[in-house]
PDB file of N, CA and C in Angstrom:
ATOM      1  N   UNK A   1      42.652  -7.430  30.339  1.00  0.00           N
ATOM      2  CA  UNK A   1      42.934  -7.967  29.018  1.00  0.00           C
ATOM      3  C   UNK A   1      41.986  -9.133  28.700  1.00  0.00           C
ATOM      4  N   UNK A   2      41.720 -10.029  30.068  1.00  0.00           N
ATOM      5  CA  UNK A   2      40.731 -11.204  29.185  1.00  0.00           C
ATOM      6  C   UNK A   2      39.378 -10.594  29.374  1.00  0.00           C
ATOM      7  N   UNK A   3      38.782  -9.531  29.833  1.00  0.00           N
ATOM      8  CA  UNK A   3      37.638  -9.158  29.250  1.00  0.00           C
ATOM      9  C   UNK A   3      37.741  -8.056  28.032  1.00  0.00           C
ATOM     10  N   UNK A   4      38.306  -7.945  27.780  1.00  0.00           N
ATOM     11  CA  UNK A   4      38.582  -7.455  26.300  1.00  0.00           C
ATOM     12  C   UNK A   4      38.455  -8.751  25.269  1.00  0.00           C
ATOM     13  N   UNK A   5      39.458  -9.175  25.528  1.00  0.00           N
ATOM     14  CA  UNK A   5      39.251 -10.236  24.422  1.00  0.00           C
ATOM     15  C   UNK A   5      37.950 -10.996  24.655  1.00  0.00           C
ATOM     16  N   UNK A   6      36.805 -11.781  25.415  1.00  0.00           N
ATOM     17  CA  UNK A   6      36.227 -12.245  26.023  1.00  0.00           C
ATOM     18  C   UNK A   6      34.934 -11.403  24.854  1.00  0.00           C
ATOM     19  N   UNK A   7      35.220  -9.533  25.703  1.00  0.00           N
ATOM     20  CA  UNK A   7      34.392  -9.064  24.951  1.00  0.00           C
ATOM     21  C   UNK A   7      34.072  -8.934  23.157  1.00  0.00           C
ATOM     22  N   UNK A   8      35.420  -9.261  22.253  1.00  0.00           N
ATOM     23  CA  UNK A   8      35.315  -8.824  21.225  1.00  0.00           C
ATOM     24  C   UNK A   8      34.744 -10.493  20.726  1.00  0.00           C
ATOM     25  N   UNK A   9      35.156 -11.356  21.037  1.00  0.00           N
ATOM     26  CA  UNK A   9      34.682 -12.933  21.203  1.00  0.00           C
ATOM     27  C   UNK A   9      33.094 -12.890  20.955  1.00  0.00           C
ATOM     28  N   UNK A  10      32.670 -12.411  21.915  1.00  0.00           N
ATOM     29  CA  UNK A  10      30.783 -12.065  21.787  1.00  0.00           C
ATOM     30  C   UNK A  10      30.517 -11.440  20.638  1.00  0.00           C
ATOM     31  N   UNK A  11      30.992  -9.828  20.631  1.00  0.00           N
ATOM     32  CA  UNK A  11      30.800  -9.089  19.545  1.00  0.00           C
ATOM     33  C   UNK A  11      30.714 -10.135  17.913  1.00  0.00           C
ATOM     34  N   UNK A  12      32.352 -10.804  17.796  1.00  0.00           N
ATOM     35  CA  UNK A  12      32.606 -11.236  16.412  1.00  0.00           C
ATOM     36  C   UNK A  12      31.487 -12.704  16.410  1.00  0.00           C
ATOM     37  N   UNK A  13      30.911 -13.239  17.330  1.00  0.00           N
ATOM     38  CA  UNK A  13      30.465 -14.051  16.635  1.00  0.00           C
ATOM     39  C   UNK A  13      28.709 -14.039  17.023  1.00  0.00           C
ATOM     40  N   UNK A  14      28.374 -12.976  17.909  1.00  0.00           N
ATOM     41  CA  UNK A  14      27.032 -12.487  17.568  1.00  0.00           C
ATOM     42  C   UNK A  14      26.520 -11.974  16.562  1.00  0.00           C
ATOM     43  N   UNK A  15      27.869 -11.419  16.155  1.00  0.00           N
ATOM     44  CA  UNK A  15      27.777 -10.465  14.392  1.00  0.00           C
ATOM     45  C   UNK A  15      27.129 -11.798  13.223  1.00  0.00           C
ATOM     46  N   UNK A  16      27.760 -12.520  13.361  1.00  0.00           N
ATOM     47  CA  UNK A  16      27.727 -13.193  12.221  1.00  0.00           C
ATOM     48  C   UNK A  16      26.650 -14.370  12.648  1.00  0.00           C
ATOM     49  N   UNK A  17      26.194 -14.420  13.814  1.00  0.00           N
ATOM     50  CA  UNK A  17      24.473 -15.201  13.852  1.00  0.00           C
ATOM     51  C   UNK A  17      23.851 -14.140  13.141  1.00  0.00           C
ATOM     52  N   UNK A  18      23.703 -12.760  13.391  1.00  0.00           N
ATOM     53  CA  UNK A  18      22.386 -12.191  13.477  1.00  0.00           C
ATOM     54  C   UNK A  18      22.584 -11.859  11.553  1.00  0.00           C
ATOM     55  N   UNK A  19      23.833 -11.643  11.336  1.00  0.00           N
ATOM     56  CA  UNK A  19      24.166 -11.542   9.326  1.00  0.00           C
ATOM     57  C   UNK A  19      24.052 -12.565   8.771  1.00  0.00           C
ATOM     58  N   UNK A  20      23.711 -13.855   9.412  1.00  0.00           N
ATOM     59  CA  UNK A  20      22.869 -15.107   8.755  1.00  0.00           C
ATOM     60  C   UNK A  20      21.462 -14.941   8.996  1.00  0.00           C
ATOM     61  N   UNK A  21      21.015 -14.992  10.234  1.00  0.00           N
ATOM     62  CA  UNK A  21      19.507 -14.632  10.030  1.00  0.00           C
ATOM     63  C   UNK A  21      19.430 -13.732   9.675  1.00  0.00           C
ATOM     64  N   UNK A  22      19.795 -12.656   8.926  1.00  0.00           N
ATOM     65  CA  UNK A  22      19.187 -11.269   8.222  1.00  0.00           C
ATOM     66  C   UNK A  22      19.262 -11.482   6.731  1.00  0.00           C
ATOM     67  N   UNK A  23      20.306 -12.467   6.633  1.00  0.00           N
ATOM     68  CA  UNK A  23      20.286 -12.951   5.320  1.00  0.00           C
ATOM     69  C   UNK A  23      19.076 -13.895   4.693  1.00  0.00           C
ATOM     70  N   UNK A  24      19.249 -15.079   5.821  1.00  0.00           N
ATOM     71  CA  UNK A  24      17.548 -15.647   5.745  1.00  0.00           C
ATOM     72  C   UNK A  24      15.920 -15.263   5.435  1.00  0.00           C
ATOM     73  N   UNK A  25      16.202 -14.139   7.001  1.00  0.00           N
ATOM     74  CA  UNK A  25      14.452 -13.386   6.363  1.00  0.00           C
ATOM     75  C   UNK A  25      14.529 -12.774   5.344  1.00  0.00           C
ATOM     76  N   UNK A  26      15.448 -12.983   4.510  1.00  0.00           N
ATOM     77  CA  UNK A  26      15.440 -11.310   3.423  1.00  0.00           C
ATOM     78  C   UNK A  26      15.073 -12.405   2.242  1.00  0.00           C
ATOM     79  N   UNK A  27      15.755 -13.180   2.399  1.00  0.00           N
ATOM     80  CA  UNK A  27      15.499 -14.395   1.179  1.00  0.00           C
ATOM     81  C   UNK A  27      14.111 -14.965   1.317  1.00  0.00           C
ATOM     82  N   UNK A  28      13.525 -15.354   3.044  1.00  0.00           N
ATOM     83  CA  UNK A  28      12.222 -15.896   2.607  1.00  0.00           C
ATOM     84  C   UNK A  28      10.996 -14.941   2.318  1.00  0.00           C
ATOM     85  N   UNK A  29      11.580 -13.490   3.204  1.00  0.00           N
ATOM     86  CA  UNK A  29      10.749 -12.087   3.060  1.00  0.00           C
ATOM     87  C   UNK A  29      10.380 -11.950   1.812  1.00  0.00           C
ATOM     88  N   UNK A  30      10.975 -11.830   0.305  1.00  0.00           N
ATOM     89  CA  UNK A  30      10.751 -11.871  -0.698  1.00  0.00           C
ATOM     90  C   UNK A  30       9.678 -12.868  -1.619  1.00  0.00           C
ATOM     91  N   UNK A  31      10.290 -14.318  -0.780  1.00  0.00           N
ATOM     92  CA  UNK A  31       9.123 -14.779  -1.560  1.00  0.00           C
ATOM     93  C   UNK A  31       7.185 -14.694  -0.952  1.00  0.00           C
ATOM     94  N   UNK A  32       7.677 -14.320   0.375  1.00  0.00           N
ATOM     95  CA  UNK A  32       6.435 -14.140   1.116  1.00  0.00           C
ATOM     96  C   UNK A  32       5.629 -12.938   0.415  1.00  0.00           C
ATOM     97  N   UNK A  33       6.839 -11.871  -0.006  1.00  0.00           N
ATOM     98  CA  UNK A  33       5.626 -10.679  -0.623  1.00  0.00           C
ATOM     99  C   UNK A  33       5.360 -11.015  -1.719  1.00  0.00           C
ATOM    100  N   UNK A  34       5.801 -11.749  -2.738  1.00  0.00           N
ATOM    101  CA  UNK A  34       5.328 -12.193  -4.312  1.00  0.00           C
ATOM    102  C   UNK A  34       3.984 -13.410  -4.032  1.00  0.00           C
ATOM    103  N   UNK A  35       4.284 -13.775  -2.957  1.00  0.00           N
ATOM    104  CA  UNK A  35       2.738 -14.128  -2.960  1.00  0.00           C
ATOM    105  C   UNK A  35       2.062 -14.005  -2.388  1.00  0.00           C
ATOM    106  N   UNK A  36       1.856 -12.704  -1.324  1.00  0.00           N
ATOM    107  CA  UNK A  36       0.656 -12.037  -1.097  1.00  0.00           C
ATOM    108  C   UNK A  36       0.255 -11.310  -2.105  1.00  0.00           C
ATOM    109  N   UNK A  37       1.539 -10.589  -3.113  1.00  0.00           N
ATOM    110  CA  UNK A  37       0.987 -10.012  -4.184  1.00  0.00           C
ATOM    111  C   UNK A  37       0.343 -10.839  -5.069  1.00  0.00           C
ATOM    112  N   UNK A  38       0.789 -12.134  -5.084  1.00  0.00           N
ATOM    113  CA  UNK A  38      -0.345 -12.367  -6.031  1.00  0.00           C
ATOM    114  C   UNK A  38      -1.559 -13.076  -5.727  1.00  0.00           C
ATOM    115  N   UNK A  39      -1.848 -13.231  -4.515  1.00  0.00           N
ATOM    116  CA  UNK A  39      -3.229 -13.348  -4.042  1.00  0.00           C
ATOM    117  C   UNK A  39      -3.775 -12.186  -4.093  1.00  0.00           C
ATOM    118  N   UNK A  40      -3.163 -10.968  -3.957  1.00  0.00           N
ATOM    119  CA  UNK A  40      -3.931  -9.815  -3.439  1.00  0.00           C
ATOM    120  C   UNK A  40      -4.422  -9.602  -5.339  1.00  0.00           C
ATOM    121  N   UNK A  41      -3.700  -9.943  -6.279  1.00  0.00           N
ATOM    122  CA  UNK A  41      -3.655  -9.355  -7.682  1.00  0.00           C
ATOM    123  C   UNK A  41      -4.995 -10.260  -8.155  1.00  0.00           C
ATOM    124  N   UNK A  42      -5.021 -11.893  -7.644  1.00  0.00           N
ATOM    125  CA  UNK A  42      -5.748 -13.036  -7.838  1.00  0.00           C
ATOM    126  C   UNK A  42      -7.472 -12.513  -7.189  1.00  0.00           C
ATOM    127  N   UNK A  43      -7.354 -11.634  -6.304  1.00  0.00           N
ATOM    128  CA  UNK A  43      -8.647 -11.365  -5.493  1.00  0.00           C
ATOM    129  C   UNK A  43      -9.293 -10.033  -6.201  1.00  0.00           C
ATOM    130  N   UNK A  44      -8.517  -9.427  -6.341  1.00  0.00           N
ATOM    131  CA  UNK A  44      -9.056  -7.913  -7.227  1.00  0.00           C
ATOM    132  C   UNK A  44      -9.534  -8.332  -8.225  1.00  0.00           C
ATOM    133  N   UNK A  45      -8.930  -9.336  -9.478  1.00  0.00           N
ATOM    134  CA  UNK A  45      -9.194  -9.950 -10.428  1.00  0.00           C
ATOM    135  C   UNK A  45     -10.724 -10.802 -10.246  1.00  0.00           C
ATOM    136  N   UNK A  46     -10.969 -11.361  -9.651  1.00  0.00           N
ATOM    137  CA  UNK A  46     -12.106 -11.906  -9.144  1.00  0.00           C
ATOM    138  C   UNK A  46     -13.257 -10.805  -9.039  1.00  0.00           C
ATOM    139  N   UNK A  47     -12.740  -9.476  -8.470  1.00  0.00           N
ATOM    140  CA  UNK A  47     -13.871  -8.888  -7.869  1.00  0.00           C
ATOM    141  C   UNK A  47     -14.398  -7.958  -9.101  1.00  0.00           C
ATOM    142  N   UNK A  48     -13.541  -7.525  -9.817  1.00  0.00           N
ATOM    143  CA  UNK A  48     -13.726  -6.971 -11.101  1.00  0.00           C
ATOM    144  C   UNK A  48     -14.392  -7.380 -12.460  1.00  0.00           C
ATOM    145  N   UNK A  49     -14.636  -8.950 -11.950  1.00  0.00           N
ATOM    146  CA  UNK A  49     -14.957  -9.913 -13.455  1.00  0.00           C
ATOM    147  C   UNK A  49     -16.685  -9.763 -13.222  1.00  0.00           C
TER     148      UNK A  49
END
């Protein structure tokens, strides 16, 4: 019985580190691709002029 409980202990609160950091990269992931896109949009623009 106390490795049961012991075990679900790990489970419930490993869950909810790794559903904060997934929440994190997703929020800074986004702004990271809006501005490679717009360097990448800023460099084409350059090469075209």
């Amino acid at each position: 019985m106390k490795y049961i409980i012991l075990t679900f202990m790990i489970v419930l609160f490993s869950g909810c580190a790794t559903w904060n950091g997934v929440k994190q990269d997703t929020r800074t992931g986004a702004n990271w691709t809006k501005e490679k896109v717009h360097e990448g949009a800023v460099y084409i623009e350059k090469k075209t002029q």
